[in-house]
Protein backbone atom coordinates (compact mmCIF):
# COMPACT_ATOMS: atom_id res chain seq x y z
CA UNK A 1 -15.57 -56.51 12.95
CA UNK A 2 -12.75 -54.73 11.70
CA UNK A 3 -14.92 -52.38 9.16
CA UNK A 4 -16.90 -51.26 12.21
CA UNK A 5 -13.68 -50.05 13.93
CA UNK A 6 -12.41 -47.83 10.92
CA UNK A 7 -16.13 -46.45 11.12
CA UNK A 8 -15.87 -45.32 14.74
CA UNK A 9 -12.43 -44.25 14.15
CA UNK A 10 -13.16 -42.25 11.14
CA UNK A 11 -16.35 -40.59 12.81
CA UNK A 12 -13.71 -40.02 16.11
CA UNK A 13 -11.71 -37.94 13.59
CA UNK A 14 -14.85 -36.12 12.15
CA UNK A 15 -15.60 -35.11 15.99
CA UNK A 16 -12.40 -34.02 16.81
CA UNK A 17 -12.00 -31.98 13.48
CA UNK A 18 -15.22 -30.33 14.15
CA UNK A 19 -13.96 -29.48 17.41
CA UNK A 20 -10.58 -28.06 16.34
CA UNK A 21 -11.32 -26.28 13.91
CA UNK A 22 -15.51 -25.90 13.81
CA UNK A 23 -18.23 -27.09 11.95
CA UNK A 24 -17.25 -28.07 7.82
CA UNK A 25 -19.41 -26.26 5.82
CA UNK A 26 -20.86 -26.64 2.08
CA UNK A 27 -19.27 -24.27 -0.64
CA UNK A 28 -16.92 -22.48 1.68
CA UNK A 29 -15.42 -20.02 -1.05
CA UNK A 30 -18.81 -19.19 -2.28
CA UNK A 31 -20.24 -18.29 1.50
CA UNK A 32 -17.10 -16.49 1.58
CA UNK A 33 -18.01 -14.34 -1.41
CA UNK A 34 -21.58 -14.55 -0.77
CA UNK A 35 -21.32 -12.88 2.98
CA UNK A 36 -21.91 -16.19 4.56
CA UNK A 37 -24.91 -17.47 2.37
CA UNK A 38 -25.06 -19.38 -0.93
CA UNK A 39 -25.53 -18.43 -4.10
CA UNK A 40 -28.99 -20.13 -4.51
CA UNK A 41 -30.50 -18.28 -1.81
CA UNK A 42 -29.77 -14.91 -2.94
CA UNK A 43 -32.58 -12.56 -4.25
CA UNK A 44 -30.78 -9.73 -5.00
CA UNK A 45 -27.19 -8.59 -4.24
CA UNK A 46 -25.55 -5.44 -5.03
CA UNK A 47 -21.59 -4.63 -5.71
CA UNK A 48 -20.04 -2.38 -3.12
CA UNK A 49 -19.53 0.52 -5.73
CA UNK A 50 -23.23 0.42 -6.54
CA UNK A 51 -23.87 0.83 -2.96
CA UNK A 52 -21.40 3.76 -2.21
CA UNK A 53 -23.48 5.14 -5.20
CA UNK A 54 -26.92 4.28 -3.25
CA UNK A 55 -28.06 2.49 -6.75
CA UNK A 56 -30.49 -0.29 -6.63
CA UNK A 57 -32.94 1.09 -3.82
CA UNK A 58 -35.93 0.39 -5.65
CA UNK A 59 -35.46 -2.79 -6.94
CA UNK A 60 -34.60 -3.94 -3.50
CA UNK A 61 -38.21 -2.60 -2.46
CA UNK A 62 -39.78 -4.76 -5.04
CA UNK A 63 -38.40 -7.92 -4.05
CA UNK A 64 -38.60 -6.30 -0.24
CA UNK A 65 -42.73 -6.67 -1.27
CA UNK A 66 -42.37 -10.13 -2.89
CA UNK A 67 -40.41 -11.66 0.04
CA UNK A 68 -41.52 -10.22 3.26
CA UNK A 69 -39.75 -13.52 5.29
CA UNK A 70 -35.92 -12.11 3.16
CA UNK A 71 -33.13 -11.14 5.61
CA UNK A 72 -30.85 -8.45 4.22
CA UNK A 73 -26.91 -9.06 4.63
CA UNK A 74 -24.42 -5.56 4.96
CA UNK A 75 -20.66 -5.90 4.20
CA UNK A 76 -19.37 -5.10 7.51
CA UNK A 77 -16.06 -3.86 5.56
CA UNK A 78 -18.17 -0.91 4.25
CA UNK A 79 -18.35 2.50 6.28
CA UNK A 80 -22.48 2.56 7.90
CA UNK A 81 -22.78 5.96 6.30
CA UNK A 82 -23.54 4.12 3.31
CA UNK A 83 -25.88 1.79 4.84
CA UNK A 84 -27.96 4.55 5.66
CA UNK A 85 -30.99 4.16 3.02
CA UNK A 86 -31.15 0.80 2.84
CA UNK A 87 -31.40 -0.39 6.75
CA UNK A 88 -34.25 2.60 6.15
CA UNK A 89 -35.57 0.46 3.79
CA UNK A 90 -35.85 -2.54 5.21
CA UNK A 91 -37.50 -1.24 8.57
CA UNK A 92 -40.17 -0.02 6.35
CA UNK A 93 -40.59 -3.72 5.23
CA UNK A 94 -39.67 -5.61 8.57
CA UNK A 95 -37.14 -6.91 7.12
CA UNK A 96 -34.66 -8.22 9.52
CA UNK A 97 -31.03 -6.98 8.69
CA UNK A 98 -27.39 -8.11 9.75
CA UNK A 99 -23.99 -7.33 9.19
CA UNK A 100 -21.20 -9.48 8.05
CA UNK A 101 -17.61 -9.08 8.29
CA UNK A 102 -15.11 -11.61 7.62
CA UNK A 103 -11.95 -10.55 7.77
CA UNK A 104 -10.34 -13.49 6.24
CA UNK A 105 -12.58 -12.95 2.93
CA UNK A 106 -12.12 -10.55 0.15
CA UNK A 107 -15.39 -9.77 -1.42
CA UNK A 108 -16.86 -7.04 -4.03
CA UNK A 109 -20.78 -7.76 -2.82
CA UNK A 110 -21.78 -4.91 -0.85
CA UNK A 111 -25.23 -5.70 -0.05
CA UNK A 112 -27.38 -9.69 -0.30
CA UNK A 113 -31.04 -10.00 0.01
CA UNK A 114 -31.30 -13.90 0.63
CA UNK A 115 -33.78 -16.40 1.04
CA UNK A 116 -34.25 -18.53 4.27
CA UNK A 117 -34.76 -21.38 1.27
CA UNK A 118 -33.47 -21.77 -2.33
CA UNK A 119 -34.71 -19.79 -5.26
CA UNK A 120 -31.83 -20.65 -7.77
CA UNK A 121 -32.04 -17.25 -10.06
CA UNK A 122 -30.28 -16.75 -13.01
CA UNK A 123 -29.53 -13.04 -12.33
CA UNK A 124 -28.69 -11.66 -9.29
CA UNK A 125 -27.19 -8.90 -9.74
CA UNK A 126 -28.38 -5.19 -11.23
CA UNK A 127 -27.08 -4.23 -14.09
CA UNK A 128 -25.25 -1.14 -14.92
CA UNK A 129 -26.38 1.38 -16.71
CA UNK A 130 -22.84 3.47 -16.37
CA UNK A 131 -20.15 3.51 -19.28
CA UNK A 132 -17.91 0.65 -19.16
CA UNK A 133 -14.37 1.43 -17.69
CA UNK A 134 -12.75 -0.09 -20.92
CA UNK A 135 -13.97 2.20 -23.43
CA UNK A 136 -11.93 4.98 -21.62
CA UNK A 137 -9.20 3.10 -21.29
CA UNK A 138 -9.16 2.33 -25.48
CA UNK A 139 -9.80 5.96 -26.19
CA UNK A 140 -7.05 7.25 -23.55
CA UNK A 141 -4.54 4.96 -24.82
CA UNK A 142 -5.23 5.98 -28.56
CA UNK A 143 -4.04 9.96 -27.16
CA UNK A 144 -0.47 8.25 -25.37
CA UNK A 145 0.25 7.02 -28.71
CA UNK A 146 -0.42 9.66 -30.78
CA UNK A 147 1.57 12.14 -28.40
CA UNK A 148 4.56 9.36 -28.49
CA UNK A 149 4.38 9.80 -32.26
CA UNK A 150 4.26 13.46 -32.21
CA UNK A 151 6.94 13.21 -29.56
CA UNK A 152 9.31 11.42 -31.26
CA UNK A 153 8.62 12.99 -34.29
CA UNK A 154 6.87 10.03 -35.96
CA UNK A 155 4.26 10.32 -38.60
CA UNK A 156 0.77 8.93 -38.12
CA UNK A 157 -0.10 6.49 -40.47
């Protein structure tokens, strides 16, 4: 008799938890990231500097094709201007889209085509086809130190 008494009272505390503070949810930090989906149900997602730079359009219209039933997530963080060709976009494909802000969330996706159901892809994400940050870095670095030398009247060796 007892055990069935810590079951109520456990499932009293689940109720009044979920009324406090709302319903728990499954991978929080990832639907954080994710603009409120999960990482298996993503298609396609974009970085927020690849959407300032309008990249990815057209392989967002191929999987636009391939998945007429997708729903397209916007970072609500990001000005509209920028949203511009891709709500286009996904009129031409009825696709349904939505924006997301969370204010509590930090996240560098800019744009999520998702599933209603899991498709578990390897790759999500496009890759970039710009130089890499760090090579500049190396190369600018490299011209400090040789004006330090020169500076300070050091050979190079």
């Amino acid at each position: 008799m007892r055990r069935s008494i810590r079951m109520n009272k456990k499932n009293l505390d689940n109720y009044l938890e979920e009324g406090m503070y709302g319903t728990k949810q499954t991978k929080p930090a990832e639907r954080k990231r994710y603009l409120g989906t999960l990482r298996e149900r993503i298609l396609l997602a974009l970085k927020k500097s690849q959407v300032m730079q309008q990249k990815g359009l057209e392989e967002l219209a191929a999987e636009m094709d391939t998945n007429p039933d997708a729903r397209l997530l916007l970072n609500g963080k990001i000005s509209s201007r920028f949203f511009k060709e891709y709500k286009k976009l996904a009129r031409q494909h009825n696709i349904h889209y939505t924006a997301v802000t969370n204010k509590q969330a930090e996240t560098d996706i800019g744009i999520i085509l998702t599933s209603k159901a899991a498709v578990d892809r390897e790759t999500i994400f496009i890759e970039k086809e710009e130089e890499t940050p760090a090579s500049g870095a190396a190369d600018s670095s490299r011209g400090i130190k040789s004006r330090l030398k020169k500076w300070l009247g050091l050979s190079e060796r």
